[in-house]
N, C-alpha and C. Protein backbone atom coordinates (compact mmCIF):
# COMPACT_ATOMS: atom_id res chain seq x y z
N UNK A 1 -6.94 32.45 8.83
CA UNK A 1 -6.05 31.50 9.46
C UNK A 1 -4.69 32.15 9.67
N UNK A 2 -3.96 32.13 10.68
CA UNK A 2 -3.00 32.32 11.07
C UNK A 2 -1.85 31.32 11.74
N UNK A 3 -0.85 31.08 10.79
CA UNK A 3 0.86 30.39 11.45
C UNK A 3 1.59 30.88 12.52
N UNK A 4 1.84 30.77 13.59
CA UNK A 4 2.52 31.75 13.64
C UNK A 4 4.48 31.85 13.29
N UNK A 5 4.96 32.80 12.83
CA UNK A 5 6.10 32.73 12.01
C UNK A 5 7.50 32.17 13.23
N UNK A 6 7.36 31.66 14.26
CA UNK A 6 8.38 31.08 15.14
C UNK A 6 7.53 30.11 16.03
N UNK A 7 8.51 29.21 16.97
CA UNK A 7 8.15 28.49 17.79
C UNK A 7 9.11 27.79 18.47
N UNK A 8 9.01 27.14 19.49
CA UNK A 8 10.02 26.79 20.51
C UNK A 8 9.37 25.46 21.43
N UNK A 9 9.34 24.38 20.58
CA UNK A 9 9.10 23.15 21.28
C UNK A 9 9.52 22.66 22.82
N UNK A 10 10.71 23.48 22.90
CA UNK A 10 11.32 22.94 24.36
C UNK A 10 10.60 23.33 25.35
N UNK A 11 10.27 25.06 25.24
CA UNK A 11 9.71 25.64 26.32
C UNK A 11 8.27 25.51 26.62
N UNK A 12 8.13 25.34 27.67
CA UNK A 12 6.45 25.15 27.93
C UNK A 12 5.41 24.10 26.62
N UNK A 13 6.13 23.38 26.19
CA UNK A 13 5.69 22.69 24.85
C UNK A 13 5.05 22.70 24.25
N UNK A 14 5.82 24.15 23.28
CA UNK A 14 4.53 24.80 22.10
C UNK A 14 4.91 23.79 21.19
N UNK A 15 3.82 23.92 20.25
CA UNK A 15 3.67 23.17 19.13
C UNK A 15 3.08 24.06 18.24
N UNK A 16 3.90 23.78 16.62
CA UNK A 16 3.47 24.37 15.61
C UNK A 16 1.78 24.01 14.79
N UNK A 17 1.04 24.84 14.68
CA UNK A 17 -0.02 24.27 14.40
C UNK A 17 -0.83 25.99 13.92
N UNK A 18 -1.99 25.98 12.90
CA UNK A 18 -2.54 27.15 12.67
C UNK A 18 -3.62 27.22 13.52
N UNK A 19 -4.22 28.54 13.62
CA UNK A 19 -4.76 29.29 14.39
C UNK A 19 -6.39 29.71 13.40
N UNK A 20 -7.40 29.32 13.71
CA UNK A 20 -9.12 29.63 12.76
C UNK A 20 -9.44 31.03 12.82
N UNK A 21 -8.76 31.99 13.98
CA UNK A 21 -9.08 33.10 14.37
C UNK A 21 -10.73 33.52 14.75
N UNK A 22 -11.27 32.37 14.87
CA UNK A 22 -12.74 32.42 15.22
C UNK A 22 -13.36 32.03 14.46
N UNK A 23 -13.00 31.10 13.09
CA UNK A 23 -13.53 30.59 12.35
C UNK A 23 -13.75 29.35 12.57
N UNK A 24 -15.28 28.69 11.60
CA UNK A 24 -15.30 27.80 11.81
C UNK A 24 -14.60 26.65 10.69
N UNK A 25 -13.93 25.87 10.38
CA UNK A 25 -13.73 25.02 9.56
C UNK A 25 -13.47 23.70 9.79
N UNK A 26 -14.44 23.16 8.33
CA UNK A 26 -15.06 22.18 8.28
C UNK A 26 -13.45 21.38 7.82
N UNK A 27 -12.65 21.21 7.24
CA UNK A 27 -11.62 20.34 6.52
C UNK A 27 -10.18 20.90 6.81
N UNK A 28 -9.31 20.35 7.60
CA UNK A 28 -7.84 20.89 7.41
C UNK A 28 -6.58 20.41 6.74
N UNK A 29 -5.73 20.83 6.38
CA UNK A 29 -4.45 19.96 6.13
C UNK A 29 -3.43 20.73 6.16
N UNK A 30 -2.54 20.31 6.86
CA UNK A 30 -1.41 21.42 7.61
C UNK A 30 0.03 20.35 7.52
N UNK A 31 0.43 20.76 6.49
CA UNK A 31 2.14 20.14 6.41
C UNK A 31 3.26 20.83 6.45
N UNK A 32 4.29 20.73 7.01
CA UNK A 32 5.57 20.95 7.51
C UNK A 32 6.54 19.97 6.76
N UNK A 33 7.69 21.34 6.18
CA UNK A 33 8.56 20.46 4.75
C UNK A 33 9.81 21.20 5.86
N UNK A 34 10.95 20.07 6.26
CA UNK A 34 12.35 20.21 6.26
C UNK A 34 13.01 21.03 5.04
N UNK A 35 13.96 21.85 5.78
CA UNK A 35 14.97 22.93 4.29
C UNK A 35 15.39 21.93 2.90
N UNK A 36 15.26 20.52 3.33
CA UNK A 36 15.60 19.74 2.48
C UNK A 36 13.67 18.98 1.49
N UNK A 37 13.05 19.76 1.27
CA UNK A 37 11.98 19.61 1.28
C UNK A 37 11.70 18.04 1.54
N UNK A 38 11.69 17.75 2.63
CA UNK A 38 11.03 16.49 3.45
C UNK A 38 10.34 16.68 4.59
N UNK A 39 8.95 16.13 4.08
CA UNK A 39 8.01 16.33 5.07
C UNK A 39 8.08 15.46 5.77
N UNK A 40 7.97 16.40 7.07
CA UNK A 40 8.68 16.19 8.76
C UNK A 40 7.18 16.24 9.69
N UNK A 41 5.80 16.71 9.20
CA UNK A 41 4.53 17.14 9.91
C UNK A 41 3.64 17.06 8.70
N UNK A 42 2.36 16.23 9.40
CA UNK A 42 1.05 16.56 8.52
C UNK A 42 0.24 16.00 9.29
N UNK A 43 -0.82 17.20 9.70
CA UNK A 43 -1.83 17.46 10.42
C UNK A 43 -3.28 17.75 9.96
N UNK A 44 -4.27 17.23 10.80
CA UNK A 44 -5.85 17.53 9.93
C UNK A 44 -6.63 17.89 10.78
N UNK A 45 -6.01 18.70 12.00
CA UNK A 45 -6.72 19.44 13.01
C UNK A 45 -6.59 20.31 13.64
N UNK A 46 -7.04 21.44 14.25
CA UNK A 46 -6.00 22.69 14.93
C UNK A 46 -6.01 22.69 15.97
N UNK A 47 -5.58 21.02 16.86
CA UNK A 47 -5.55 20.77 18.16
C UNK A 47 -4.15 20.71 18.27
N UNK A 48 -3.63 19.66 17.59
CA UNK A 48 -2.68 19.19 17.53
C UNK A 48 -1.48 19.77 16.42
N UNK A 49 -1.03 19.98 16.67
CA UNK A 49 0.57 20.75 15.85
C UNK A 49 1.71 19.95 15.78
N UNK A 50 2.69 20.31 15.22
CA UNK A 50 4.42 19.85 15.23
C UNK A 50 4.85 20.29 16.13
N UNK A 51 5.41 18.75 17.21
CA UNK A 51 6.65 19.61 18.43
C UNK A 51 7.62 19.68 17.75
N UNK A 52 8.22 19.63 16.91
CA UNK A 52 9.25 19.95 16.49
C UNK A 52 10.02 18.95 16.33
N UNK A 53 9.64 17.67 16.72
CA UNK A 53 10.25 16.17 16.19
C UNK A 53 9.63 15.71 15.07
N UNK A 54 10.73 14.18 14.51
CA UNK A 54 10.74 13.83 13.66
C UNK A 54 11.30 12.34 14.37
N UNK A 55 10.44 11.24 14.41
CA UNK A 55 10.91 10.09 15.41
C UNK A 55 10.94 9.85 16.51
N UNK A 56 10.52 10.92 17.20
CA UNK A 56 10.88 11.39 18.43
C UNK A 56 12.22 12.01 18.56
N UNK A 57 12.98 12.76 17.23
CA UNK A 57 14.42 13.16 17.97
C UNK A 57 13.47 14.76 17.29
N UNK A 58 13.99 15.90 18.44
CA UNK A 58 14.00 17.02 17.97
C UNK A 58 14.72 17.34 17.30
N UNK A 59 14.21 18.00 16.24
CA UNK A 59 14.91 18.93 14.82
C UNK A 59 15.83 20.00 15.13
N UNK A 60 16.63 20.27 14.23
CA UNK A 60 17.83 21.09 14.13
C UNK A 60 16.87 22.82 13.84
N UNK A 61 17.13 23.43 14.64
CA UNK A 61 17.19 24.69 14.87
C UNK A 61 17.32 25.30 13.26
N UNK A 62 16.41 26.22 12.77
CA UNK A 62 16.01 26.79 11.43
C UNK A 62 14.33 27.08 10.79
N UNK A 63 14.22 26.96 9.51
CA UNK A 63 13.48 27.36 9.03
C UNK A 63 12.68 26.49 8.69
N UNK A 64 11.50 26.43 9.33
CA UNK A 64 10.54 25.33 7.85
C UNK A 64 9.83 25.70 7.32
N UNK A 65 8.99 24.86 6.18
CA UNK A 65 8.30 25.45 5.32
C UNK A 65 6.75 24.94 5.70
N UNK A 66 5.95 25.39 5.34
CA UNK A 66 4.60 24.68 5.51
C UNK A 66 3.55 25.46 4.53
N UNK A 67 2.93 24.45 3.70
CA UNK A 67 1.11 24.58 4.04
C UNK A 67 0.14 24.10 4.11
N UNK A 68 -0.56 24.77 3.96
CA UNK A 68 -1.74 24.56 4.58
C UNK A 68 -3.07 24.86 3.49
N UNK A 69 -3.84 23.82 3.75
CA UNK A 69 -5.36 23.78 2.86
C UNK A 69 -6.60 23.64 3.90
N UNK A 70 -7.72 24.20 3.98
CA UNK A 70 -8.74 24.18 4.30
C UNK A 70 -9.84 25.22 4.04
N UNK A 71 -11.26 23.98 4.45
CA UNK A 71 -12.49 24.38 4.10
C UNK A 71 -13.43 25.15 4.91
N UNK A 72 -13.88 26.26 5.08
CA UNK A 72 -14.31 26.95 5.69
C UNK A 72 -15.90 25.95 5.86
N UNK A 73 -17.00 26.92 6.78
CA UNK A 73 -18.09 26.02 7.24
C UNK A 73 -18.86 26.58 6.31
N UNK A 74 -19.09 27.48 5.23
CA UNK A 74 -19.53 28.35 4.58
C UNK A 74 -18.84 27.61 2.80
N UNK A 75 -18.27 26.57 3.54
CA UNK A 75 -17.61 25.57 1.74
C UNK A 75 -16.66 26.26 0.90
N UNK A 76 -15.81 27.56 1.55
CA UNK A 76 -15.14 27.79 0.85
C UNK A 76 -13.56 27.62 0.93
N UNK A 77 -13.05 27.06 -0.19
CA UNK A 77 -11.40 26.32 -0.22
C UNK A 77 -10.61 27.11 -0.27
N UNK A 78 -9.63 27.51 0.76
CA UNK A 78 -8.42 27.76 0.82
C UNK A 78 -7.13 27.46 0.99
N UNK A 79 -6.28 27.88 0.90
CA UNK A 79 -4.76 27.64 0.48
C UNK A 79 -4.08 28.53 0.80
N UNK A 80 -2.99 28.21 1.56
CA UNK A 80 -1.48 28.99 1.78
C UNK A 80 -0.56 28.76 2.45
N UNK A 81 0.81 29.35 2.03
CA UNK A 81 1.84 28.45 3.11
C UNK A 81 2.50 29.69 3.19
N UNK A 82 3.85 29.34 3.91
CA UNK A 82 4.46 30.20 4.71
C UNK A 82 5.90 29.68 5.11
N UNK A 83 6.95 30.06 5.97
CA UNK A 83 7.78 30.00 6.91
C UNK A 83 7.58 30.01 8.37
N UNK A 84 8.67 29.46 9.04
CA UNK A 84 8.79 29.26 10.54
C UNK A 84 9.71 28.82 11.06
N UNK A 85 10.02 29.89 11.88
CA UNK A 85 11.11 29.54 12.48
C UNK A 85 11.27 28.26 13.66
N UNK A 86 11.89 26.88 13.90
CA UNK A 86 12.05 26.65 15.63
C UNK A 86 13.35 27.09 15.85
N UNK A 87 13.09 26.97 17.05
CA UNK A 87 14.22 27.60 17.79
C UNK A 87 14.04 26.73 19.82
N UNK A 88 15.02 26.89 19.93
CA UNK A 88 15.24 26.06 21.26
C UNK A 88 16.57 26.59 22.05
C-alpha cells in the first residue's frame, strides 16, 4: 500500500486516499488526524479519499497525519501510518 506523501485538493481535484499497488484487499480503514490530533477523514475504500475539507471549508495548508489498517485477500492484517503534506 502506498500514501502518497503530498496533495493538492484545489488542482484538478486530487484527493488523499491509499493506493493497493495491485493488490487485492478485502477490509480498509484510512484516517486523517489534523496537527491538532483531530480527525478531519475516515475512509473504508480506495475510491474515495480526503479533499482536503472538513464541513465543506478547505483546510489550512500543512501536515497531516494518517493511518491506515487493512486486510489483504490472502487474510493478512496490516497497519501503518505516515505524513502528508496539502498544499494549494
Amino acid at each position: 500500500m502506498y500514501v502518497p506523501t503530498a496533495f493538492n485538493p484545489v488542482s484538478g481535484g486530487n484527493v488523499l486516499h491509499p493506493y493497493s499497488g495491485g493488490n487485492t484487499i478485502k477490509f480498509i480503514l484510512f484516517r486523517v488526524y489534523n496537527r491538532y490530533g483531530n480527525l478531519v477523514f475516515e475512509g473504508h475504500d480506495l475510491i474515495n479519499g480526503w479533499d482536503g475539507r472538513v464541513n465543506g471549508a478547505l483546510q489550512d495548508v500543512g501536515t497531516y497525519v494518517w493511518t491506515l489498517e487493512y486486510t489483504t485477500s490472502g487474510g493478512k492484517r496490516k497497519k501503518g501510518s505516515g505524513t502528508s503534506v496539502l498544499f494549494h
